[in-house]
Protein backbone atom coordinates (compact mmCIF):
# COMPACT_ATOMS: atom_id res chain seq x y z
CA UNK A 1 -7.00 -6.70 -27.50
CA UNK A 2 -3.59 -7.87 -26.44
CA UNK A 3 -0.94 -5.09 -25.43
CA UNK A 4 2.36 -5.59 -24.00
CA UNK A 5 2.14 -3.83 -20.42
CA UNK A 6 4.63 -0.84 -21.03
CA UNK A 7 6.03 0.30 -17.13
CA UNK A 8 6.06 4.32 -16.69
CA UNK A 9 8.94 6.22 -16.83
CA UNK A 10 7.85 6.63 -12.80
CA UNK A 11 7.47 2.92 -12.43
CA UNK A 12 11.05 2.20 -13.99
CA UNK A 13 12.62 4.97 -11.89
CA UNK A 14 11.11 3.61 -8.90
CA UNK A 15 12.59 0.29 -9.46
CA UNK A 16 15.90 1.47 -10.56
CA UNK A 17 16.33 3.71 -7.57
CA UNK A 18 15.04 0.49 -5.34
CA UNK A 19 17.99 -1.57 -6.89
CA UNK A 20 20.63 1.68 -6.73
CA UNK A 21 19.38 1.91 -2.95
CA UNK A 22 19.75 -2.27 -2.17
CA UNK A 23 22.77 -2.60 -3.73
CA UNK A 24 24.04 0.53 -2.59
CA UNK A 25 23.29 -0.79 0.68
CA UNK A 26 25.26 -4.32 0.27
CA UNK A 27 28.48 -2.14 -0.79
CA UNK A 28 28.16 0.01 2.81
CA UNK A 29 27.69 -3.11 4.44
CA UNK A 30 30.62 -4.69 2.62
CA UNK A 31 32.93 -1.43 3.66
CA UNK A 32 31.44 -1.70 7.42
CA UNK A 33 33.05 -5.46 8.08
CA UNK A 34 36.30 -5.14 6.06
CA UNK A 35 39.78 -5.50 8.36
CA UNK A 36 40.60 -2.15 7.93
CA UNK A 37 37.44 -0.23 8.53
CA UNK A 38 38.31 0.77 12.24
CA UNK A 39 41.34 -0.05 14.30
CA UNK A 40 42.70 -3.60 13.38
CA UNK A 41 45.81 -2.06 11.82
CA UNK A 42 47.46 0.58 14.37
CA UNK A 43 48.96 2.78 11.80
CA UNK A 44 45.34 4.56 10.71
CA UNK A 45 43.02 3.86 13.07
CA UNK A 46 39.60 5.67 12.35
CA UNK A 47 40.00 8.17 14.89
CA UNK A 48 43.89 8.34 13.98
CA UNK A 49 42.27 9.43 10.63
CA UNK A 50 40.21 12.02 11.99
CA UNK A 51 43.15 13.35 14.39
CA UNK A 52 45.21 13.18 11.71
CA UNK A 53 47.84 11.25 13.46
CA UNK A 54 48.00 8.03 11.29
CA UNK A 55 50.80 7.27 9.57
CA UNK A 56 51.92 8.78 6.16
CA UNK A 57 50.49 8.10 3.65
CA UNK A 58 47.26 7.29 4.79
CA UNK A 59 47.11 10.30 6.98
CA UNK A 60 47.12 12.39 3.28
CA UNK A 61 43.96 11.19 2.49
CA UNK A 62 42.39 13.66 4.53
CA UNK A 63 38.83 14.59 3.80
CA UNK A 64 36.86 11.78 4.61
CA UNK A 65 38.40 11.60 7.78
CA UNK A 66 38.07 15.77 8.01
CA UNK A 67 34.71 15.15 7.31
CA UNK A 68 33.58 12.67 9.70
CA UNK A 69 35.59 14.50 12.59
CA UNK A 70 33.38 18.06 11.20
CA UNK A 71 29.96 15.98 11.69
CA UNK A 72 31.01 14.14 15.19
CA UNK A 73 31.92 18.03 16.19
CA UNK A 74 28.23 19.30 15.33
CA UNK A 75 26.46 15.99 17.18
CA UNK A 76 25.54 17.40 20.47
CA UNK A 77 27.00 15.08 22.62
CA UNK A 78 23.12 13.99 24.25
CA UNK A 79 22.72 12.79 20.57
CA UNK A 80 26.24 11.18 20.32
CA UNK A 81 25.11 9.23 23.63
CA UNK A 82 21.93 8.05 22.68
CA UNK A 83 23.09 6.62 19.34
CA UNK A 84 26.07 5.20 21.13
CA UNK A 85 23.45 3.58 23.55
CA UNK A 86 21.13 2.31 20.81
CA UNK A 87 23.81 0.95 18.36
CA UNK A 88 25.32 -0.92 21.32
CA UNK A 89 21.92 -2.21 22.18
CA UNK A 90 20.94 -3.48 19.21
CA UNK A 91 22.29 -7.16 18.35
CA UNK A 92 24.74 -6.10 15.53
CA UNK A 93 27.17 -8.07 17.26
CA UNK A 94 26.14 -11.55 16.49
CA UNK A 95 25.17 -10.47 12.69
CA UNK A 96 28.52 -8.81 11.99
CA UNK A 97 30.17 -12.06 13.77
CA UNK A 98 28.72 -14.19 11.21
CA UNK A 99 29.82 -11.63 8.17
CA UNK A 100 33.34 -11.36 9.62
CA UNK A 101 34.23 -12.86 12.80
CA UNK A 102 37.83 -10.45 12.80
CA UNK A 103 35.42 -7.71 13.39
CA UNK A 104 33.22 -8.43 16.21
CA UNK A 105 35.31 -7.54 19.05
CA UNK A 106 36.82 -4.38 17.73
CA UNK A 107 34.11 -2.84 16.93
CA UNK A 108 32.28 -3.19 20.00
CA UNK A 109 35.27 -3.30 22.07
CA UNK A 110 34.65 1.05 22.59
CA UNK A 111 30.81 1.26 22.85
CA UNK A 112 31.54 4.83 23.41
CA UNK A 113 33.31 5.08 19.79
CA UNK A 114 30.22 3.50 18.06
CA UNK A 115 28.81 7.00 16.64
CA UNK A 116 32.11 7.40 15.34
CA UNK A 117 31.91 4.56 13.30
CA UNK A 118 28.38 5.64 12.44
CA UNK A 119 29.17 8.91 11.45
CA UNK A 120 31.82 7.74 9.23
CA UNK A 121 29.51 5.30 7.33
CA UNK A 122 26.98 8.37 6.68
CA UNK A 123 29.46 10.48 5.07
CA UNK A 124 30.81 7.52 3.01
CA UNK A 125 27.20 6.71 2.75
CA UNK A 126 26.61 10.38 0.75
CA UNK A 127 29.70 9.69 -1.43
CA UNK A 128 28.15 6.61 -2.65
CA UNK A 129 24.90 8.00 -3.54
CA UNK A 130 26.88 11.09 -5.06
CA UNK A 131 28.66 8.62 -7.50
CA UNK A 132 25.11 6.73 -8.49
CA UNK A 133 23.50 10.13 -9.37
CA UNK A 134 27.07 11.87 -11.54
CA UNK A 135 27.26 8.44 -12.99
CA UNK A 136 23.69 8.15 -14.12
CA UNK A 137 24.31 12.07 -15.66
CA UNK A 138 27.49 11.34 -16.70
CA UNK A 139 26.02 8.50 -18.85
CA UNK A 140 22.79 10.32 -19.73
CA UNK A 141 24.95 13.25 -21.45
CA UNK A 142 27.66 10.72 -23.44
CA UNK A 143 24.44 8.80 -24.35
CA UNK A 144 21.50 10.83 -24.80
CA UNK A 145 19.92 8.95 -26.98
CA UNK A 146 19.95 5.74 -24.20
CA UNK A 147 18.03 6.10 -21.53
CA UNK A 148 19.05 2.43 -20.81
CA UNK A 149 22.62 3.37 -20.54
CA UNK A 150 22.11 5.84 -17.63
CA UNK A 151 19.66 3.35 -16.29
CA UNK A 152 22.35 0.69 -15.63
CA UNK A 153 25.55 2.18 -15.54
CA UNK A 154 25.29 3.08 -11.62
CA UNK A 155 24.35 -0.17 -11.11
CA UNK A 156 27.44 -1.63 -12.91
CA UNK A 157 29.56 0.45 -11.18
CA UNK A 158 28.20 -0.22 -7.82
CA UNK A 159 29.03 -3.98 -8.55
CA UNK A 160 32.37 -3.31 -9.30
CA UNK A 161 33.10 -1.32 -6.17
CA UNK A 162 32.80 -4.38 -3.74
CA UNK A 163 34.07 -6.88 -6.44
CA UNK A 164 37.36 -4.66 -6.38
CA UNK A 165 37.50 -4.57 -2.56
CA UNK A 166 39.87 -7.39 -2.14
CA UNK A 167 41.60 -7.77 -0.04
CA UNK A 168 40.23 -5.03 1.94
CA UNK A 169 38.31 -1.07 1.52
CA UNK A 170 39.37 1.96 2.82
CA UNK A 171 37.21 4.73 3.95
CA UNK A 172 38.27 6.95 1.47
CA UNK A 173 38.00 4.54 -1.10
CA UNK A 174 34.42 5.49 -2.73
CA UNK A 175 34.80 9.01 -2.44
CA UNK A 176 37.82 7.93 -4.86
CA UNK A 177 35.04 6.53 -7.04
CA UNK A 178 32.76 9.84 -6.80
CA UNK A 179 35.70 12.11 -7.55
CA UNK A 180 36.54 10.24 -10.38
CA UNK A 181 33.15 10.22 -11.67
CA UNK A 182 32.71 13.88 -11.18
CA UNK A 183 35.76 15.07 -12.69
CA UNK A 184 34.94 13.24 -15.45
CA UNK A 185 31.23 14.50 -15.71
CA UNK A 186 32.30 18.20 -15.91
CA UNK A 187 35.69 17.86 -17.43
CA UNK A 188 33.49 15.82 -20.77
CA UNK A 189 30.91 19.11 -20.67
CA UNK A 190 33.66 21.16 -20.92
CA UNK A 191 32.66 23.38 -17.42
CA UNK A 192 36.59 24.20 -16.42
CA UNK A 193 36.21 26.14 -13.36
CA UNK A 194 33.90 23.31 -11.83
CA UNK A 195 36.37 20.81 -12.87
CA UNK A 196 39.28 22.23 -11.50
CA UNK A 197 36.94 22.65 -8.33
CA UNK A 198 36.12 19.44 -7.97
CA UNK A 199 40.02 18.02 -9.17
CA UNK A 200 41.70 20.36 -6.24
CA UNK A 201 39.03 18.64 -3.91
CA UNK A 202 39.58 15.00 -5.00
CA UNK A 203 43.29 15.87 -4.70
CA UNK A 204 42.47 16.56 -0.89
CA UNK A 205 40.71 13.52 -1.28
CA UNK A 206 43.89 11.22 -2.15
CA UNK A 207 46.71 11.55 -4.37
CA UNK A 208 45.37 9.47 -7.71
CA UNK A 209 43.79 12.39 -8.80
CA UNK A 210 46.95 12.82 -10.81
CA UNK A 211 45.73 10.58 -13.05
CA UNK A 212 42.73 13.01 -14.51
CA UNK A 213 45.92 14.99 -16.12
CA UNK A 214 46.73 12.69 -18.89
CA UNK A 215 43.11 11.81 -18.97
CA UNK A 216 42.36 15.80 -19.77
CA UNK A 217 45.84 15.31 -21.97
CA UNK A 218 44.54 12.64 -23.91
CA UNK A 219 41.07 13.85 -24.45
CA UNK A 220 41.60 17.79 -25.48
CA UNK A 221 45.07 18.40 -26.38
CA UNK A 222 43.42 17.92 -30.10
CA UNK A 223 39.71 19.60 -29.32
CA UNK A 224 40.80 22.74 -27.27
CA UNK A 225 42.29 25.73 -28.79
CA UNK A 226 45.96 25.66 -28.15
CA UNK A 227 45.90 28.45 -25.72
CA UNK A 228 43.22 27.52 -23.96
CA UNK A 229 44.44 23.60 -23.44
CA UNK A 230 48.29 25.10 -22.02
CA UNK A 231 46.55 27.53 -19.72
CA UNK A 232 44.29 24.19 -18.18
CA UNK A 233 46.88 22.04 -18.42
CA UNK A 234 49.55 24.05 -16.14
CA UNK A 235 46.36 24.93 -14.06
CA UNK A 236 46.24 21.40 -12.95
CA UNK A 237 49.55 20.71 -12.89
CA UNK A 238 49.73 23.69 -10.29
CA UNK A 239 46.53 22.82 -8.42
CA UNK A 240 47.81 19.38 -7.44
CA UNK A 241 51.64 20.18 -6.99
CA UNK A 242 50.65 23.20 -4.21
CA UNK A 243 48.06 21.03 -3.00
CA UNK A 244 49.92 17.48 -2.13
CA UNK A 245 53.02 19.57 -1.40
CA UNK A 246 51.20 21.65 1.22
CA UNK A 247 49.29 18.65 2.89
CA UNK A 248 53.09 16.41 2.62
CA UNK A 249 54.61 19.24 4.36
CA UNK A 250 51.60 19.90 7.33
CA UNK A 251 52.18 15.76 8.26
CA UNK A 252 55.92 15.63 7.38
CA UNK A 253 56.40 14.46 10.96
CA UNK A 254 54.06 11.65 11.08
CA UNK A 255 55.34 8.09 11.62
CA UNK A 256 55.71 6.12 8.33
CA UNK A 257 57.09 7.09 4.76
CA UNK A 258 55.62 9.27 1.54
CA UNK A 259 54.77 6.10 -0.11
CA UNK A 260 55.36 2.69 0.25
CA UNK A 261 57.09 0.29 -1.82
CA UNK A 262 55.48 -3.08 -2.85
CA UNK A 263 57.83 -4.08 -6.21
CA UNK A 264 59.49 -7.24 -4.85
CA UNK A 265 56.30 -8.52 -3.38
CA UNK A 266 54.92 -8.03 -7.06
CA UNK A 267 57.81 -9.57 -8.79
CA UNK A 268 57.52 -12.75 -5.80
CA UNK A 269 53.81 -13.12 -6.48
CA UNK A 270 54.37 -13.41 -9.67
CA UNK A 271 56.52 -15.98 -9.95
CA UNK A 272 53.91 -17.69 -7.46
CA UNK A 273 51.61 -17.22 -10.47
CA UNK A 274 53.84 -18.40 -13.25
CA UNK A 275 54.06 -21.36 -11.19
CA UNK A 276 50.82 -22.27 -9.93
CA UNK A 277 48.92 -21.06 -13.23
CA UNK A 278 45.24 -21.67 -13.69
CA UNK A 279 42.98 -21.76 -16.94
CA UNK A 280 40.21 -20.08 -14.98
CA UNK A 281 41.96 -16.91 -14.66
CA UNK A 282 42.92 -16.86 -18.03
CA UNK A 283 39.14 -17.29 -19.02
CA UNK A 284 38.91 -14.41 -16.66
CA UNK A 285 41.02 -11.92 -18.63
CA UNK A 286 39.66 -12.39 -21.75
CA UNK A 287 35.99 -12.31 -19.99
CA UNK A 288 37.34 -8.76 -18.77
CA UNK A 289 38.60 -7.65 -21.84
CA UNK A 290 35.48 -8.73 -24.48
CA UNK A 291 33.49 -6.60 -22.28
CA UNK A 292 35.65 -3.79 -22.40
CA UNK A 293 36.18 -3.90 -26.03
CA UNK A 294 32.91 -5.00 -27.98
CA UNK A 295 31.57 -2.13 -29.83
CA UNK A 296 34.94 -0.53 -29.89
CA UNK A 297 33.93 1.80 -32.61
CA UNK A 298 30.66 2.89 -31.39
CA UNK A 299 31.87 3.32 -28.04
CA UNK A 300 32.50 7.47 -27.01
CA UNK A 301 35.85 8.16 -27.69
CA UNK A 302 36.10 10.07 -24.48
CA UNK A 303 35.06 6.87 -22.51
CA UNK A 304 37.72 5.06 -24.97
CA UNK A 305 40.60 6.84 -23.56
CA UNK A 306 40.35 5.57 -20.12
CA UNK A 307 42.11 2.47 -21.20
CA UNK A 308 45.06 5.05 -22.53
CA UNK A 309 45.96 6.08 -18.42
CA UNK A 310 45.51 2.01 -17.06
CA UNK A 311 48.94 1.48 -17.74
CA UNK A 312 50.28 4.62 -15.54
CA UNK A 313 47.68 3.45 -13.33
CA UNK A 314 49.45 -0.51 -13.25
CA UNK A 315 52.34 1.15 -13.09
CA UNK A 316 51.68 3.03 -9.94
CA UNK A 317 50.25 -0.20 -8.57
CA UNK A 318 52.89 -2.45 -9.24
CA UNK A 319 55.34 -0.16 -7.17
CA UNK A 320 53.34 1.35 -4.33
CA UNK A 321 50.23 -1.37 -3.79
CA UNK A 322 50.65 -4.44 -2.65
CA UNK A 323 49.46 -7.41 -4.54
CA UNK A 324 45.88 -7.72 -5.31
CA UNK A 325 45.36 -4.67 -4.05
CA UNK A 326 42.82 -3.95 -7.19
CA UNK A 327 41.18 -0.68 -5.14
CA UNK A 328 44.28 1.20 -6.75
CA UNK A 329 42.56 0.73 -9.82
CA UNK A 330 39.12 2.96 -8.72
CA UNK A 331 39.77 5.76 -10.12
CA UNK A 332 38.62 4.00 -13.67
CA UNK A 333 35.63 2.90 -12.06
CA UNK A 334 33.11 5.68 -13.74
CA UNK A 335 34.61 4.77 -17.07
CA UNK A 336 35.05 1.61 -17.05
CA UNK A 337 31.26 0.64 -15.88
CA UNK A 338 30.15 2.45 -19.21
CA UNK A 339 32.16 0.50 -21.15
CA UNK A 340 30.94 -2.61 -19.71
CA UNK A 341 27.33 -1.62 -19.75
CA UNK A 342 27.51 -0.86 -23.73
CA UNK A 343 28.30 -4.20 -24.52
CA UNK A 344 26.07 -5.56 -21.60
CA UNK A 345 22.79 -3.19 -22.59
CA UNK A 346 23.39 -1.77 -26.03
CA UNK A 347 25.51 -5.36 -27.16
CA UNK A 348 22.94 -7.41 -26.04
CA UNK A 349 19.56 -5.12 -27.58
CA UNK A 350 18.82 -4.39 -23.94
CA UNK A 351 18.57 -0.47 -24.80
CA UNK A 352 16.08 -1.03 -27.61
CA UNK A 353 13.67 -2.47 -25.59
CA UNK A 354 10.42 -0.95 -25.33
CA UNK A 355 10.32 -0.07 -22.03
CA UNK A 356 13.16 2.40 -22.56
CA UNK A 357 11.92 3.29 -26.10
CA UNK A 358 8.22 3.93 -25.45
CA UNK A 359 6.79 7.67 -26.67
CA UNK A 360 5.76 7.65 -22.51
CA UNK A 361 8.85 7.12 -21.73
CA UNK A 362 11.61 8.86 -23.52
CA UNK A 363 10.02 12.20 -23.48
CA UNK A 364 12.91 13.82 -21.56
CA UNK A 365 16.02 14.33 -23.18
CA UNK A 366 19.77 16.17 -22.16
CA UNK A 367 19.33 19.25 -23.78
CA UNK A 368 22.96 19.66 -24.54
CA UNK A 369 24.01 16.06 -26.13
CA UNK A 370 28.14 16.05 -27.07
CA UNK A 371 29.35 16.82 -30.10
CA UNK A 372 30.25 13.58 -31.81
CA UNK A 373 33.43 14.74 -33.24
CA UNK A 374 34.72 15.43 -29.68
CA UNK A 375 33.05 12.14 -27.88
CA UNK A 376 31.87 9.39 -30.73
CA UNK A 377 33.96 7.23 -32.75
């Protein structure tokens, strides 16, 4: 008898984790040789992070840094040495020189700094794998009926991250990602006093956590009881203005400004572009936006909305990042990635494949699936 060979819900777990762990991998790799992880640009240095005497504004994007400085402090410093001794001994030198020859020499300029660089990639490290697992519940609970969905979302997201990076990464650049994920993920099951945990946190994290407030706006000023949605509203309105006012005011004598301003060197690029205009890059945009938009109906209308706060978001960009400077845009990374992978795995029949579809294989369901009058179109 001839039976298709069905993979356990083990087996495809295994394999998915495998890919979440190698790719996961390439995107740590990716933030270890970029030109500003470490000390190529004087303003914020790594350890100018952690002393918190970079410049403004980097210097507000605090707990990363926080973080890493909080682990180096509980390394005894016999461990710090030996790991200093064994990264320096190893021949990272010649592989990182053929990644990114810029990097080479300042990173293994300090030997005795190595661990700090170490350390730094662990807690970033944690971060990432933090986003892979919200994003795979985050999925799983706005598609409960797809086990494909929360299969492959991580995975598109995790691409994105490093296709984003250009022209550089900063070390508080995934945790972005995570925040933005887990916000979402609590703020969608309606858990308030974990989201506004988790939003005062991702505030601490950097200052685009204002853009979950017209997210929440858009989302429940029509699903939450009137009362309720003012009281949650000037809750985070409150949580973020004490919070970037209080962290402003601790650095207000650090070299360098509150923001900085990038509008002409928008407008000058793009006239470069108007000039110098290619077909690819149109083919580009419309790539982008079919798989953003295919299955617009069926798509959750919670997920939906994300496109509602990428104009603020441009906005922001156009004025304070500097051209190309597409990490602005990663808090819509969580979002965005299930967008893409419904018309990538449900568009395609992906999702109905047996392997995800199989009675072995489906047997565990979210017990709490949304409410499609809050979350489906």
């Amino acid at each position: 008898m001839n039976r298709s060979f069905i993979p356990s819900r083990t087996i495809i777990l295994m394999a998915f984790i495998g890919l979440y762990v190698g790719i996961g991998a390439y995107v740590l790799f990716v933030q270890s040789i970029t030109s500003n992880f470490g000390s190529l640009d004087p303003r914020f240095t790594i350890q100018k992070l952690i002393d918190g005497t970079a410049d403004r504004p980097f210097v507000y994007r605090l707990l990363v840094p926080q973080i890493t400085g909080a682990l180096i402090y509980a390394t005894p410093d016999w461990l710090i040495q030996i790991v200093n001794s064994k990264l320096n001994n190893l021949d990272l030198a010649a592989f990182i020189q053929r990644a990114n020859s810029n990097r080479t020499h300042e990173i293994f300029e300090h030997p005795a700094e190595l661990y700090t660089h170490f350390a730094l990639i662990v807690v970033i490290g944690l971060f990432l794998a933090g986003f892979v697992f919200t994003q795979y519940k985050l999925t799983r609970f706005l598609y409960p009926q797809s086990w494909a969905m929360a299969l492959f979302s991580p995975i598109i997201g995790l691409l994105i991250i490093p296709a984003l990076k250009f022209p550089q990464i900063s070390v508080y650049d995934i945790s972005v990602v995570f925040f933005a994920a887990i916000c979402a993920y609590y703020m969608v099951q309606k858990q308030w006093w974990r989201y506004l945990l988790f939003f005062f946190v991702a505030t601490l994290n950097k200052e685009t956590s204002i853009f979950l407030i017209p997210l929440f706006f858009v989302n429940f000023v029509t699903r939450l009881p009137l009362r309720l949605f003012i009281r949650l509203l000037i809750a985070q309105i409150a949580i973020y203005g004490a919070t970037k006012y209080s962290i402003n005011y601790i650095y207000r004598n650090n070299p360098g400004y509150p923001l900085e301003n990038y509008f002409d060197s928008h407008v000058d690029a793009f006239m470069r572009v108007l000039e110098h205009y290619q077909y690819q890059e149109l083919g580009t945009m419309f790539s982008i936006v079919f798989l953003l938009v295919y299955r617009w109906r069926e798509k959750p209308v919670f997920v939906r909305n994300v496109l509602t706060i990428f104009p603020m978001i441009y906005i922001a960009y156009f004025w304070y990042g500097f051209p190309q400077e597409y990490r602005c845009f990663y808090d819509l990374v969580p979002l965005v990635s299930i967008l893409i992978t419904d018309t990538l795995i449900i568009g395609t029949g992906v999702a109905e494949s047996s392997w995800f579809h199989h009675p072995n294989n489906v047997k565990e369901y979210i017990t709490c699936p949304p409410q499609k009058s809050d979350h489906a179109g």
